[in-house]
Protein backbone atom coordinates (compact mmCIF):
# COMPACT_ATOMS: atom_id res chain seq x y z
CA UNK A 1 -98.04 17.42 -23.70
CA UNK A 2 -95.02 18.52 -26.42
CA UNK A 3 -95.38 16.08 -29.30
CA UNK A 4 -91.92 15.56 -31.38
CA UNK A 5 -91.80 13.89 -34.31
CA UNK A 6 -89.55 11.30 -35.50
CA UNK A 7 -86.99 13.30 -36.97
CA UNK A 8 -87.38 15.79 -34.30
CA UNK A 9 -86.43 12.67 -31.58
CA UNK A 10 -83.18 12.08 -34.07
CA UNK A 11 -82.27 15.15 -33.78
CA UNK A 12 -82.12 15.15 -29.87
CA UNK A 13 -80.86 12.14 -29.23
CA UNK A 14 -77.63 13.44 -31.27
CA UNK A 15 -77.44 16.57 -29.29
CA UNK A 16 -78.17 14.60 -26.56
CA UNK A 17 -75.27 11.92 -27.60
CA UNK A 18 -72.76 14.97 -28.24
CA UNK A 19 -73.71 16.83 -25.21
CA UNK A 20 -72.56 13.29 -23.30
CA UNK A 21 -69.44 13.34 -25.41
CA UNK A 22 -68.04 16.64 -24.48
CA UNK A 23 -68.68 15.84 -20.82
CA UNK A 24 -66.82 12.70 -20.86
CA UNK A 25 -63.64 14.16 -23.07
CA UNK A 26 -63.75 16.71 -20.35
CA UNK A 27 -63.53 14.81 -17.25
CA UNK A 28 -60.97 12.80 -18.94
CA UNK A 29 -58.92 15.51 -20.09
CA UNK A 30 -59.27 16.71 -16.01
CA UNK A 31 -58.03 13.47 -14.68
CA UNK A 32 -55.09 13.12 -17.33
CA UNK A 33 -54.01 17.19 -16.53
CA UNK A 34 -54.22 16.38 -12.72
CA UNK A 35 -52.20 12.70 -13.46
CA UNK A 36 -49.68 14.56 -15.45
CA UNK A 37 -49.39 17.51 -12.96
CA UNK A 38 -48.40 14.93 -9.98
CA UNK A 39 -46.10 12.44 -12.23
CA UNK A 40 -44.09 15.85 -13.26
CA UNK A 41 -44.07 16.64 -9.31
CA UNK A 42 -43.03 12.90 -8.10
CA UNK A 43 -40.38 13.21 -10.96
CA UNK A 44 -38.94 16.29 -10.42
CA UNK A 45 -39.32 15.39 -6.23
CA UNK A 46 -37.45 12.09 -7.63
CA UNK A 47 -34.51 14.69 -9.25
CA UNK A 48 -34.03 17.02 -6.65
CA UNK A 49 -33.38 14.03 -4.39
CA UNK A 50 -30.45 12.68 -6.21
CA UNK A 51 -29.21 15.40 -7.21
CA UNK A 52 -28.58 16.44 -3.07
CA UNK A 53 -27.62 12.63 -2.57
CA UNK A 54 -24.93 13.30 -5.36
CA UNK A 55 -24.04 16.75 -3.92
CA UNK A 56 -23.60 14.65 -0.41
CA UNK A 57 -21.37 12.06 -1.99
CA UNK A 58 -18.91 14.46 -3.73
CA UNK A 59 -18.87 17.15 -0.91
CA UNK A 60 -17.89 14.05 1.71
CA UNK A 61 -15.52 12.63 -0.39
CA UNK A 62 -12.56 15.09 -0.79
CA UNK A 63 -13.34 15.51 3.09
CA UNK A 64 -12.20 11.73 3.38
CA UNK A 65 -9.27 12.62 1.77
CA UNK A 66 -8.21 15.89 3.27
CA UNK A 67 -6.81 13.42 6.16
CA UNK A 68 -3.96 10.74 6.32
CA UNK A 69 -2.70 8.96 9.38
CA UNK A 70 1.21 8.47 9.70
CA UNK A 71 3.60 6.83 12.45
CA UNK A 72 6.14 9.35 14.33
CA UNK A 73 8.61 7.11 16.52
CA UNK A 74 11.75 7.53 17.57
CA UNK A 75 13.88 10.12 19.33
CA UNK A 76 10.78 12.34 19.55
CA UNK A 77 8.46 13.14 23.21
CA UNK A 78 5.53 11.47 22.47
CA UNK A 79 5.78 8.36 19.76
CA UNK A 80 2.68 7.35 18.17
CA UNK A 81 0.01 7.16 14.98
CA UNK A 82 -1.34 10.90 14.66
CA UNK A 83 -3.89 12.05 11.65
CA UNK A 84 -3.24 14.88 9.81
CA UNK A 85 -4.73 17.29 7.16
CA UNK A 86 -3.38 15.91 3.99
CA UNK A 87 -0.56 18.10 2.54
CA UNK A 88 1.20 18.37 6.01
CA UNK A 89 4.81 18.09 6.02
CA UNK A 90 7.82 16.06 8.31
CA UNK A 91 7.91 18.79 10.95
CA UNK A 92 4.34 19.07 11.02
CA UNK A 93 4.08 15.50 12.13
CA UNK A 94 6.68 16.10 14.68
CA UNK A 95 5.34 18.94 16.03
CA UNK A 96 2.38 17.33 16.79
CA UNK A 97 4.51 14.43 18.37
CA UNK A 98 5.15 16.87 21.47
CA UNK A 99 8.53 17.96 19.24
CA UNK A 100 11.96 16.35 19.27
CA UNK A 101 14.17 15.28 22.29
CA UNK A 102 17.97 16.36 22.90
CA UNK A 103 20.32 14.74 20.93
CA UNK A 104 18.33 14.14 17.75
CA UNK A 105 19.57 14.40 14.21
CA UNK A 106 17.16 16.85 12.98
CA UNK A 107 19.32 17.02 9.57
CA UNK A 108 19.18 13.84 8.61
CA UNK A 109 15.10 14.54 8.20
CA UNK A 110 13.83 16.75 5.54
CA UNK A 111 11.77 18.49 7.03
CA UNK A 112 9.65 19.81 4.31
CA UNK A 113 8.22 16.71 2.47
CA UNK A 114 5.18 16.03 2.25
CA UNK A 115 3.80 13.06 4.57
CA UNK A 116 1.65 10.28 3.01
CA UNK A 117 -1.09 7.94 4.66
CA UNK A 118 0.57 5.42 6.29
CA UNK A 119 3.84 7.29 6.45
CA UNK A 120 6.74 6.09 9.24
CA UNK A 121 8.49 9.16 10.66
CA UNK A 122 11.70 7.55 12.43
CA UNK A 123 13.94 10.52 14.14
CA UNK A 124 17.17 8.98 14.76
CA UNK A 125 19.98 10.16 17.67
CA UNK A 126 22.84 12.08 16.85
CA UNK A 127 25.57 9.84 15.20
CA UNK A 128 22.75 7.01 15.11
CA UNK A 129 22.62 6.66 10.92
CA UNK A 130 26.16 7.12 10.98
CA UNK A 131 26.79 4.37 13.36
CA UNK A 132 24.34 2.09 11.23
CA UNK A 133 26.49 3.23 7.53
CA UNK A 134 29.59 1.83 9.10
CA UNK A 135 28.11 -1.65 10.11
CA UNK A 136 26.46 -1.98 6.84
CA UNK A 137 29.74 -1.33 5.80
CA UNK A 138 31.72 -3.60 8.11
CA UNK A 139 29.39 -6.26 7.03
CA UNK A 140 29.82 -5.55 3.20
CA UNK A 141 33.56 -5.79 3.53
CA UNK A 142 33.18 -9.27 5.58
CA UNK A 143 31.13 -9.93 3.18
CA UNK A 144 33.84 -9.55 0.40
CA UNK A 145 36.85 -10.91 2.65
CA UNK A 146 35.14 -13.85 3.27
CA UNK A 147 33.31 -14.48 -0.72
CA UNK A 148 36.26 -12.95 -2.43
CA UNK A 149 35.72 -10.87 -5.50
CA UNK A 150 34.93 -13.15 -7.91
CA UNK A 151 31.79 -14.44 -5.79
CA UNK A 152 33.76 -17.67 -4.49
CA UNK A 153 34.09 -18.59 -1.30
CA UNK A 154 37.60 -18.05 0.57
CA UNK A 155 37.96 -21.14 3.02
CA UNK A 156 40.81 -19.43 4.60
CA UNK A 157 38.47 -16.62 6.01
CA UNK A 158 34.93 -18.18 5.61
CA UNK A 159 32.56 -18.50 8.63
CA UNK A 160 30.87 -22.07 9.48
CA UNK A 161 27.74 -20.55 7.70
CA UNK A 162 29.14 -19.48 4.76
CA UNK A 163 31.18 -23.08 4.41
CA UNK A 164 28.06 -24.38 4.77
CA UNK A 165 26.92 -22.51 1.38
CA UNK A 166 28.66 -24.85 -0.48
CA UNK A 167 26.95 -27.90 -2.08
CA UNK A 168 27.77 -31.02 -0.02
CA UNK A 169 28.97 -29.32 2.82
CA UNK A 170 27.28 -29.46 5.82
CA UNK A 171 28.12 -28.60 9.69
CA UNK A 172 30.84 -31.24 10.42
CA UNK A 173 32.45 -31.01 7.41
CA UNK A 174 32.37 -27.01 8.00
CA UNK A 175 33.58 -27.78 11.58
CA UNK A 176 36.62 -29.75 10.17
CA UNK A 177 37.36 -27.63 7.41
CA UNK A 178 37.52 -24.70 10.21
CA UNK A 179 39.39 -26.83 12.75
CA UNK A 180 41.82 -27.97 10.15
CA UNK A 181 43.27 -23.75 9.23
CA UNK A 182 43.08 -23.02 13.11
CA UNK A 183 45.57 -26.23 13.63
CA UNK A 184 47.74 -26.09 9.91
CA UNK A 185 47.58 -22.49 9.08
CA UNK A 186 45.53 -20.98 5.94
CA UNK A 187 45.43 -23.49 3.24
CA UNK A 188 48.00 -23.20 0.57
CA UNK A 189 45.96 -24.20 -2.36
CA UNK A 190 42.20 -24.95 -2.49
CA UNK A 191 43.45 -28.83 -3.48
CA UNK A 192 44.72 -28.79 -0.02
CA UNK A 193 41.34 -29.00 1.76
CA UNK A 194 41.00 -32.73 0.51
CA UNK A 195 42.98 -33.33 3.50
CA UNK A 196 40.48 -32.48 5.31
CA UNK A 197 39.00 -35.55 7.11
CA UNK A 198 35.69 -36.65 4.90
CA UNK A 199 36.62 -34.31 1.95
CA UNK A 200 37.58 -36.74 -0.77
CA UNK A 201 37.72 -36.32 -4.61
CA UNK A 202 33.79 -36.34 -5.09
CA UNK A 203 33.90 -33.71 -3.05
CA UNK A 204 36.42 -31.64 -4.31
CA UNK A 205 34.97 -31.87 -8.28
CA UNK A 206 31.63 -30.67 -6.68
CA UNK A 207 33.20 -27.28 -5.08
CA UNK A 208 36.38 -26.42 -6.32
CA UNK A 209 34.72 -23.68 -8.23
CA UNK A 210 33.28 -22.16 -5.79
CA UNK A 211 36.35 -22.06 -3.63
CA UNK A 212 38.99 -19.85 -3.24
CA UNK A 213 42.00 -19.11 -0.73
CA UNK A 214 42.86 -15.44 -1.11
């Protein structure tokens, strides 16, 4: 049997010690590599997915808004809401509205605008807008017959409504006032319509500047 001495036995158990070291620095160093290799892989599995979930989001997106919906009514075949690729124009939108019928007033349209989401195409009939100018019209000029120019109210001319306007007049006096020019005649002055039946001086203070008879 091998006999070591005692400094021979030190001298072992170091190697023995370092030989133990190296072993475990090694596994560890393994295990860390193989940790590290699969953290980078999860990571850059982690990257690659948002980065396609990001692609997704900005490839839909201007797809969402390469359409708008608009309203074509009207003198046209086949009224209703119709989507569109964004950028379309008027006659696009008509066209796909089965077109216009006889008798519409194509001019009155431009044709070449662009159409926006939530857009109302109305095609009107032939003489139709001009039709609706001169009843604006007609009703601006009532309008002025019946307020005067200065904004005041002409009681010769004014409509039960419009009597009614004024402050402290309400729909029998309005009634009275009327009933009183259809049986005297238009009123002379505005100080005349005190003789109108329940229109006293109170009265009178509290619209005489808001009256007028031409």
């Amino acid at each position: 049997m091998v006999s070591f001495s005692k400094r021979e036995k030190i001298m072992i158990a170091i190697i023995v010690v370092l030989l133990l070291l190296n072993i475990f620095q090694y596994v560890t160093h393994t295990n860390t590599s193989e940790n590290l290799g699969q953290q980078i892989k999860l990571d850059t599995q982690t990257i690659d997915e948002q980065s396609q979930e990001k692609v997704d989001v900005q490839t839909d997106k201007p797809y969402e808004q390469q359409k708008c919906v608009v309203y074509v009514c009207g003198n046209v075949k086949k009224p209703g809401v119709y989507e569109l690729l964004s950028g379309s124009r008027v006659n696009d939108a008509i066209e796909v509205a089965g077109g216009v019928l006889p008798n519409s007033d194509i001019n009155s349209l431009n044709l070449a605008e662009k159409i926006q989401d939530g857009q109302k195409i109305y095609i009107p009939k032939i003489g139709e807008m001009q039709t609706q100018s001169n009843l604006a019209s007609e009703v601006a000029q009532n309008s002025t017959s019946s307020s005067g120019q200065s904004g005041k109210i002409n009681i010769n001319t004014a409509s039960k409504e419009e009597l009614k306007t004024l402050d402290r007049i309400g729909d029998k006096l309005a009634e009275r006032i009327i009933e009183y020019r259809q049986k005297h005649g238009p009123f002379k002055s505005i100080e005349e319509i005190k003789n109108v039946n329940g229109i006293g001086d109170k009265i009178f203070e509290a619209i005489k500047d808001s009256i007028t008879v031409q």
